[in-house]
Protein backbone atom coordinates (compact mmCIF):
# COMPACT_ATOMS: atom_id res chain seq x y z
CA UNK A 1 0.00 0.00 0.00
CA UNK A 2 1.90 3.52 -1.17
CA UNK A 3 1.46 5.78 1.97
CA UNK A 4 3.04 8.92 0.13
CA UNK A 5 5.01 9.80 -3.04
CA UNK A 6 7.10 13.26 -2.38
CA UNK A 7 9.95 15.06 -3.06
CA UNK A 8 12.42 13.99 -0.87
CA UNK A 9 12.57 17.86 1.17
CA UNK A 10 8.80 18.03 1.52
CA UNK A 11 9.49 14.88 3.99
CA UNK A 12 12.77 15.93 5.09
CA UNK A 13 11.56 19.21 6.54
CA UNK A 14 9.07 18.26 9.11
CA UNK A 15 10.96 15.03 9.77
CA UNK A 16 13.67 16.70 10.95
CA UNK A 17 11.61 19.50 12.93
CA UNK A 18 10.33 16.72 14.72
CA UNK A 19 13.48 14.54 15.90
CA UNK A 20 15.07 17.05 18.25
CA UNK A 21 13.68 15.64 21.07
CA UNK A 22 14.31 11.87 20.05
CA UNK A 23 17.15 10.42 22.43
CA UNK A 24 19.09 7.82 21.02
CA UNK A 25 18.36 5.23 23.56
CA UNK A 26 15.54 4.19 25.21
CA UNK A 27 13.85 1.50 27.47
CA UNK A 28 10.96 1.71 24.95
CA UNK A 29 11.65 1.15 21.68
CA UNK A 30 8.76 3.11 19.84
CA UNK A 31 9.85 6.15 21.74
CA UNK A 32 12.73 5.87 19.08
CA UNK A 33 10.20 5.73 16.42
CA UNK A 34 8.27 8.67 14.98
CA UNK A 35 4.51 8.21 13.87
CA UNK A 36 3.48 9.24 10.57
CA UNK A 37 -0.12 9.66 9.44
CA UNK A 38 -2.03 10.37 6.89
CA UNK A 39 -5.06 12.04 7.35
CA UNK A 40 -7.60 14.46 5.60
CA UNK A 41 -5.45 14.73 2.75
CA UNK A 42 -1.90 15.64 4.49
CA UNK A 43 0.65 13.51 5.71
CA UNK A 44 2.25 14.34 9.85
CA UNK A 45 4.82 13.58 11.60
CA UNK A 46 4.96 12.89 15.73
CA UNK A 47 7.64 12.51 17.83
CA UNK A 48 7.72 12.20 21.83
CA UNK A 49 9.39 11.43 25.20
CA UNK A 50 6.73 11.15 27.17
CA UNK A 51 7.49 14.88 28.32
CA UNK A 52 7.26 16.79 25.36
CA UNK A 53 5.65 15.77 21.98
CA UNK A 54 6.03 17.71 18.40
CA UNK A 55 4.45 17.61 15.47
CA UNK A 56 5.15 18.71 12.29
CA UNK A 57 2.50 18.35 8.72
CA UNK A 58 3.84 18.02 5.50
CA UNK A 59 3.35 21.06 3.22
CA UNK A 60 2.48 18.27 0.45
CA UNK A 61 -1.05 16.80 -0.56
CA UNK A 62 -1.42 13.43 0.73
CA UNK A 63 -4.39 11.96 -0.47
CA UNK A 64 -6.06 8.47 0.38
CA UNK A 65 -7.27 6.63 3.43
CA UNK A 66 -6.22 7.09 6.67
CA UNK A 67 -3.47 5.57 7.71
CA UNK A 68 -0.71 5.32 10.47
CA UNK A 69 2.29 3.85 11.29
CA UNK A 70 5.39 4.07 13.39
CA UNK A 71 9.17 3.91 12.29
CA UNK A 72 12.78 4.40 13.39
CA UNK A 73 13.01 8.05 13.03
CA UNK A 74 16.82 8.76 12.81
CA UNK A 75 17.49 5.73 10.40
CA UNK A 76 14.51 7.39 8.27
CA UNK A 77 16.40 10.86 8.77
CA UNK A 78 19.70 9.54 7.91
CA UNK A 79 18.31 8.27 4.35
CA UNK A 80 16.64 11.17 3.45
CA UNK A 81 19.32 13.44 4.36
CA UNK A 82 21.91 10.98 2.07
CA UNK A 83 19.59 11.06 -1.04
CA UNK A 84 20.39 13.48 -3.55
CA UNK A 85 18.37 16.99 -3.63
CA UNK A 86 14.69 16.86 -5.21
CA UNK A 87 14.89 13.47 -5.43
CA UNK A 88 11.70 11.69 -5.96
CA UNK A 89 10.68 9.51 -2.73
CA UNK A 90 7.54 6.58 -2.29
CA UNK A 91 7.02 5.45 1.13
CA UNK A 92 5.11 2.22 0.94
CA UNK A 93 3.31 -0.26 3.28
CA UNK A 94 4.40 -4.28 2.88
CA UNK A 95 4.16 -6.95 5.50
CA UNK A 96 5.06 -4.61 8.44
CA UNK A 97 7.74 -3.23 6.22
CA UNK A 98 7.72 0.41 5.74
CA UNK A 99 9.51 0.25 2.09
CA UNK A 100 11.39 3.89 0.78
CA UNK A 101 12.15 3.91 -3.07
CA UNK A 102 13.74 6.60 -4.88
CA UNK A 103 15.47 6.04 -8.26
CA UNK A 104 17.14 2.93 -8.42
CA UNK A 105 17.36 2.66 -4.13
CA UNK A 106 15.33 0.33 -1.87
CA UNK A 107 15.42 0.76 1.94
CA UNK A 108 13.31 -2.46 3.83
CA UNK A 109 12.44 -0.40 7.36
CA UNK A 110 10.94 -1.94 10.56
CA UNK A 111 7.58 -0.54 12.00
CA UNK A 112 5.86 -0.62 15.26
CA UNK A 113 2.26 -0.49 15.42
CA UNK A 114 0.53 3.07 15.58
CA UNK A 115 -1.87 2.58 18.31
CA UNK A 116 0.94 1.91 20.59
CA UNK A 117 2.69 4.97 20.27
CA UNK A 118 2.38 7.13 23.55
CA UNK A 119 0.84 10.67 23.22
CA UNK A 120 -0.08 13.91 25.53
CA UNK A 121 -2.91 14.05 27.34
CA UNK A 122 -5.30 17.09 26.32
CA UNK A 123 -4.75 19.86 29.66
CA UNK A 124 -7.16 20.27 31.74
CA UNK A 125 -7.79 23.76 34.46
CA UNK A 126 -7.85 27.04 32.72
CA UNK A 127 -5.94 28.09 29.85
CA UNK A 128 -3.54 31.03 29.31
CA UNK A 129 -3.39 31.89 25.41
CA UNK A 130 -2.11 34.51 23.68
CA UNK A 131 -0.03 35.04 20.35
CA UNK A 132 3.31 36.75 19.71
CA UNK A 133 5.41 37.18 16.76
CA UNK A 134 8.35 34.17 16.39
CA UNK A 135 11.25 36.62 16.44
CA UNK A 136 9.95 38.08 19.85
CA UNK A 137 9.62 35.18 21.75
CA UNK A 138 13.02 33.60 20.05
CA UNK A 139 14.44 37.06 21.41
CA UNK A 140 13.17 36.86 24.14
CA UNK A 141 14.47 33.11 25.26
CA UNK A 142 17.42 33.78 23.88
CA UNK A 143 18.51 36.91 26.36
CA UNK A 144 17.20 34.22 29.61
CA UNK A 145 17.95 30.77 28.40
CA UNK A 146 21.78 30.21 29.13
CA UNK A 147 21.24 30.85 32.69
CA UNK A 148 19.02 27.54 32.84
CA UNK A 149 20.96 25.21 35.48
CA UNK A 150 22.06 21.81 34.18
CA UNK A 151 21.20 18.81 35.84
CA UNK A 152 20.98 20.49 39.15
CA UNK A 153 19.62 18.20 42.20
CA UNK A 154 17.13 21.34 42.45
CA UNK A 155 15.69 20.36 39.62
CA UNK A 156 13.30 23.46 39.66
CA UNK A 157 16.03 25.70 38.23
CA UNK A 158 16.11 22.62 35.03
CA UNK A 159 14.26 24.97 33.19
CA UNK A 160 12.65 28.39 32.66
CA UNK A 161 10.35 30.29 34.90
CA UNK A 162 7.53 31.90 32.45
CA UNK A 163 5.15 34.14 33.93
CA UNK A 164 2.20 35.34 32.77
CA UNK A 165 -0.03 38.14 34.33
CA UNK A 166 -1.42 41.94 33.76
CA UNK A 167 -0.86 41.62 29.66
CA UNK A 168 2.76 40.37 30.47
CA UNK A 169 4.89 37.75 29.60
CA UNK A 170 8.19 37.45 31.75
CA UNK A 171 10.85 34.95 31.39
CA UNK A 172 12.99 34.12 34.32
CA UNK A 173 16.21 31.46 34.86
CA UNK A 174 19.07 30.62 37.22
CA UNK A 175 21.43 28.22 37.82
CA UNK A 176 21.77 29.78 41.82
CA UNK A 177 24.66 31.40 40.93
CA UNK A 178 23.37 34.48 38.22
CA UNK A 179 20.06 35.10 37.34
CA UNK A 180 18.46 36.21 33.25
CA UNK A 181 14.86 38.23 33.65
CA UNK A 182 13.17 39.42 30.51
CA UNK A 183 9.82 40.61 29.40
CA UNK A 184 8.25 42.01 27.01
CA UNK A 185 4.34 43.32 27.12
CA UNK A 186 1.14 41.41 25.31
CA UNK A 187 -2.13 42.19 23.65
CA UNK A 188 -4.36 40.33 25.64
CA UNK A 189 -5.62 40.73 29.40
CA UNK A 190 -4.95 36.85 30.73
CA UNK A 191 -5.56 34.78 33.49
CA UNK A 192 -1.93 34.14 36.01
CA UNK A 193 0.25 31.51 35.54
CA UNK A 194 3.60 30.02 36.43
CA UNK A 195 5.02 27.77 35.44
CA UNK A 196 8.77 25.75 34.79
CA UNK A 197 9.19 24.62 31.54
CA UNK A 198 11.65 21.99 31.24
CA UNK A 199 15.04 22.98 29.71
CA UNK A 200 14.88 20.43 26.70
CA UNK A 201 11.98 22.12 25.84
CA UNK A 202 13.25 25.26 26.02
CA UNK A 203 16.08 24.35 23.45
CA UNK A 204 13.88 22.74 21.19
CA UNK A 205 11.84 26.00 21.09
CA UNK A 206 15.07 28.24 20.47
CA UNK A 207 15.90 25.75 17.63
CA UNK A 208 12.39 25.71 15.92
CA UNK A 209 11.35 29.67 15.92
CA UNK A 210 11.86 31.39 12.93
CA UNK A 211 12.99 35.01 13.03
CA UNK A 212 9.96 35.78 11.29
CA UNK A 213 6.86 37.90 12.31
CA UNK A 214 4.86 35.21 11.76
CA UNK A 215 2.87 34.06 15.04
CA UNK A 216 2.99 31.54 17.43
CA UNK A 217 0.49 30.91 19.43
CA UNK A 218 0.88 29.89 22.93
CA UNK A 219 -1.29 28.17 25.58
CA UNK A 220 -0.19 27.38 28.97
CA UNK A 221 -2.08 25.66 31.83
CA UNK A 222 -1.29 24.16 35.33
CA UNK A 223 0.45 21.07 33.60
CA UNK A 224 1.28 21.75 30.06
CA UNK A 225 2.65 24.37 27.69
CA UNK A 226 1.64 24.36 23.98
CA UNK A 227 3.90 26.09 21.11
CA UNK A 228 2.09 26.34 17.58
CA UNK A 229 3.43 28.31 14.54
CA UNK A 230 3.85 27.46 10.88
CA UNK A 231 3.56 23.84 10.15
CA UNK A 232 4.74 22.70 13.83
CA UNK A 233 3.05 22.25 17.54
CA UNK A 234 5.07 21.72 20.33
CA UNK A 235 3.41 20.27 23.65
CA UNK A 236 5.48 19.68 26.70
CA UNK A 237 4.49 19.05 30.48
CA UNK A 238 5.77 21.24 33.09
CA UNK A 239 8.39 21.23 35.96
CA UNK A 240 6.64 20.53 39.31
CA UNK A 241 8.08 22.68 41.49
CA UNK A 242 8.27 26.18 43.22
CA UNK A 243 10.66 28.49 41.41
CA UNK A 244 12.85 30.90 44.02
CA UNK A 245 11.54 33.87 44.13
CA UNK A 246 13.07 36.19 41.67
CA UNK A 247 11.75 39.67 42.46
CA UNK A 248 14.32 39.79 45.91
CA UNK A 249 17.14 38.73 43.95
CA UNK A 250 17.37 41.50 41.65
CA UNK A 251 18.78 44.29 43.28
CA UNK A 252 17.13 48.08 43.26
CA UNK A 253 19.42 50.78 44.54
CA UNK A 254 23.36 49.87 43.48
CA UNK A 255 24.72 53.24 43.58
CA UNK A 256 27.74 52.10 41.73
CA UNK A 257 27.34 52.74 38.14
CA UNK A 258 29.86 51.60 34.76
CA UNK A 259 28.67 52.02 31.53
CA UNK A 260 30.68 50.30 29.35
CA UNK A 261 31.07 49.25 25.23
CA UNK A 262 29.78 45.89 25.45
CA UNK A 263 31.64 44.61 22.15
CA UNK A 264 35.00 46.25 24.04
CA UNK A 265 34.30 44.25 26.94
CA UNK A 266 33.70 41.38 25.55
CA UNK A 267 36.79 40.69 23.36
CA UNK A 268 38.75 42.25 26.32
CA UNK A 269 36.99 39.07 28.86
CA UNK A 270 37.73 36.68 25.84
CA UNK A 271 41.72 37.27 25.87
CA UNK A 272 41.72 37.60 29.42
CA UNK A 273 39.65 33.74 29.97
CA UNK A 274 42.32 32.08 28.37
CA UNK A 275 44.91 32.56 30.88
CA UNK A 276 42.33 31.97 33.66
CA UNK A 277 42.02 29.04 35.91
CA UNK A 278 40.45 26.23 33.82
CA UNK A 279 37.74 24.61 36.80
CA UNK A 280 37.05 28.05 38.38
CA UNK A 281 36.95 30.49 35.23
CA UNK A 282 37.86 33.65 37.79
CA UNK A 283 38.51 37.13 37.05
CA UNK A 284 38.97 40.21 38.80
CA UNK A 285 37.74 43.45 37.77
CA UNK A 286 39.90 46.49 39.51
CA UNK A 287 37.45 49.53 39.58
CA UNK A 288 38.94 53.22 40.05
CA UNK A 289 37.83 56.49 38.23
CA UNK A 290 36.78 55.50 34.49
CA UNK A 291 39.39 52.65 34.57
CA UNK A 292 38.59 49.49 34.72
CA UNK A 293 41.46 46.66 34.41
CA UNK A 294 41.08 43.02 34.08
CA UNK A 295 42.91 40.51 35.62
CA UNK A 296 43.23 36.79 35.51
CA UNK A 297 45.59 34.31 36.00
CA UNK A 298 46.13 30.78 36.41
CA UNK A 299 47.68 27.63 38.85
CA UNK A 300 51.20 27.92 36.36
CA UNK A 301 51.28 31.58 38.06
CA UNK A 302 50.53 33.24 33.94
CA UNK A 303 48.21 35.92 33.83
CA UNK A 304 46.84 38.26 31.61
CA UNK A 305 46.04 42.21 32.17
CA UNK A 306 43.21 44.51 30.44
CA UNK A 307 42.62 47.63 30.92
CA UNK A 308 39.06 49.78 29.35
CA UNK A 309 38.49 53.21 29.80
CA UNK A 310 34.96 53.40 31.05
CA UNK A 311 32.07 55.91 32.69
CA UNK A 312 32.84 55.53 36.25
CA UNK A 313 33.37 57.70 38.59
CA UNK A 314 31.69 55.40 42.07
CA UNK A 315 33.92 53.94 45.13
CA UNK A 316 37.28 51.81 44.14
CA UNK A 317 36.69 48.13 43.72
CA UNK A 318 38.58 44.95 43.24
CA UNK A 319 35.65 42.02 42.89
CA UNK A 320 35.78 38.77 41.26
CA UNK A 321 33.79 36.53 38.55
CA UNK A 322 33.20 33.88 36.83
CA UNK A 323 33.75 34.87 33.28
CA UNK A 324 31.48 32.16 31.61
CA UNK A 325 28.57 34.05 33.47
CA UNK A 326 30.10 37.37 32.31
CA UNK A 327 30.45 36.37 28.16
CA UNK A 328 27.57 34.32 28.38
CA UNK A 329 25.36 37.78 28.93
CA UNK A 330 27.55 39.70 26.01
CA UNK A 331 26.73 37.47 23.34
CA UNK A 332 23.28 37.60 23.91
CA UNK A 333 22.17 40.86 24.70
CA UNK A 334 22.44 43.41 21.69
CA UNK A 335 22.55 46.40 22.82
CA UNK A 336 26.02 48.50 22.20
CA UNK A 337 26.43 49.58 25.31
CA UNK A 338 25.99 47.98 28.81
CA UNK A 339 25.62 49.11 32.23
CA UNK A 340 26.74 47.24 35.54
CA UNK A 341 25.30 48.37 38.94
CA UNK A 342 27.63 47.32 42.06
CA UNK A 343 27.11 47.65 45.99
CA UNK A 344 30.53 46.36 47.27
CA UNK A 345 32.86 43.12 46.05
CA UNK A 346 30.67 40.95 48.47
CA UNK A 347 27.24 41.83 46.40
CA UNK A 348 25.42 40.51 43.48
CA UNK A 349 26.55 42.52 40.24
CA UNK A 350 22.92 44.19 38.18
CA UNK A 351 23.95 44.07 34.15
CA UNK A 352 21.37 46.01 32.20
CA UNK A 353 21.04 47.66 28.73
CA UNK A 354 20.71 51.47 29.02
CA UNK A 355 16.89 52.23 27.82
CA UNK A 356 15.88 48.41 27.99
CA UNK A 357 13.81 48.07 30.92
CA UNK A 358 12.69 44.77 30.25
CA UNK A 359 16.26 43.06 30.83
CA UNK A 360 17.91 42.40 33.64
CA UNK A 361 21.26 40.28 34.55
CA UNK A 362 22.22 39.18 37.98
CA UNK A 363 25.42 37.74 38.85
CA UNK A 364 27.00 36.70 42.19
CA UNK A 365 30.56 37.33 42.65
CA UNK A 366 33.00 34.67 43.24
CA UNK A 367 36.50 34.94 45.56
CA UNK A 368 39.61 34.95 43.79
């Protein structure tokens, strides 16, 4: 039984929007599978964990009975990706056999049954939804995401913080040790809710937004968190948990002000990481009137020595970083100037954009 005949990128495309999340190996084997169905007249594809699940249709016209079925999704990937461009491709049905022809190949593919493959409940409780361009909300998860923690034992700070409330959407993370806040206003009056969206999700998103205008609409409930735009829709559960509470972390009043050329800076941090100690990543900025020097150095006693002219003109101060934390906020804000706010070496550091309200950085020092 022919399930499709395609051009080889009209499969390719939401295949491969869809695999992301497929981990190479699993206690279940269809989890390693992806479902594809054909239904009133196009032709999907599903993949899940059993914590998020994405879909993606086929732009093509798929016409015929319904009909599912599961197969290995990478090994499907892998051939697609190794046949030549525009190539013409039949996916056929045969004694359990998912069978791929295209020109003078034959691939012979295993299949699982459809009605065993695992999908998302429907959410239940009330539902947040609004809509937002693609670029905005890529933009936005991009100047918050890299402070996600990894594999933390608090596994509440595995993910994002997104908060919805009074036509706002804010986007929190932390790791414990710096903190990323953004947000940005919406068109819609909504009902609260937070929730912790799981980092893989998170990744997936940043991967699958287009930085296009085009929408994506959101809904968000107690338990779940659904992503649709273009051809795809991305459903994940939530982190169950109680995220720390963000608002007494970011400082107010730092009376100690630099405003800085954040491309300077950042080439400046670059040269001065490399002579830096290789498991602690320190660095000491030396504060005095619109001079600021950098300093690292390592356990073979090297050490490297920048100094920036700056707008300064607060109380002299030698205090210490982590200079992952430091870069990791450079390259993703993109504003040309940026502005630290500092109490004394002992505080947390405030990194902002001069005339962005709606981002804020928080970083604790470390001791060198």
């Amino acid at each position: 039984m022919e399930l499709v005949k395609a051009k080889r990128d009209d499969l390719l495309a939401p295949l491969a929007a869809v695999s992301g999340i497929i981990e190479r190996r699993h206690t279940l084997p269809i989890l390693s599978n992806v479902l594809i169905e054909r239904s009133d007249g196009c032709l999907s594809f599903l993949a899940t964990d059993i914590e998020i699940q994405i879909s993606a249709r086929s732009s093509l016209d798929a016409s015929g009975a319904a009909h599912a079925v599961t197969v290995g999704a990478r090994k499907l990937l892998d051939i697609l990706r190794a046949l030549p461009e525009g190539a013409e491709v039949s996916l056929n049905l045969q004694d359990k056999r998912l069978l791929l022809k295209a020109g003078r190949s034959r691939f012979s593919l295993q299949t699982l049954p459809a009605e065993d493959f695992p999908r998302l409940a429907k959410p239940a409780g009330e539902i947040a939804r609004f809509a937002l361009p693609q670029r905005a909300l890529r933009r936005l998860l991009g100047l918050v995401q890299y402070a996600m923690a990894q594999q933390d034992i608090r596994y509440y700070l595995n993910g994002l913080l997104m908060v919805v409330e009074d036509r706002q959407l804010k986007l929190v993370a932390t790791d414990g040790h710096r903190l990323a806040y953004a947000t940005m206003q919406l068109d819609a009056e909504l009902p609260r809710q937070e929730v912790i969206i799981p980092r893989k999700t998170v990744l997936e998103l940043s991967k699958l937004l287009a930085e296009s205008d085009e929408e994506v609409r959101v809904e968000v409930s107690s338990t779940q968190a659904g992503f649709q735009f273009g051809t795809v829709e991305l459903v994940s559960k939530l982190v169950d948990g109680k995220f720390p509470d963000y608002t007494r972390v970011i400082p107010k009043e730092h009376k100690n002000r630099l405003q800085i050329d954040r491309e300077a800076l950042r080439q400046a941090l670059q040269r001065a990481a490399i002579l830096s100690n290789e498991k602690f990543r320190g660095i000491r900025w030396v504060l005095t009137d619109n001079n600021l020097k950098i300093v690292s150095s390592n356990a073979e006693q090297e050490e490297a020595n920048e100094e920036l002219e700056v707008q300064y003109s607060g109380d002299g101060l030698d205090i210490g970083f982590n200079v992952t934390y430091l870069l990791d906020v450079l390259n993703n804000v993109s504003g040309s100037v940026v502005e630290a706010s500092f109490a004394d070496a002992a505080s947390s550091t405030l990194i902002c954009v001069p005339g962005e309200k709606e981002f804020k950085y928080v970083v604790m020092p470390m001791r060198i």
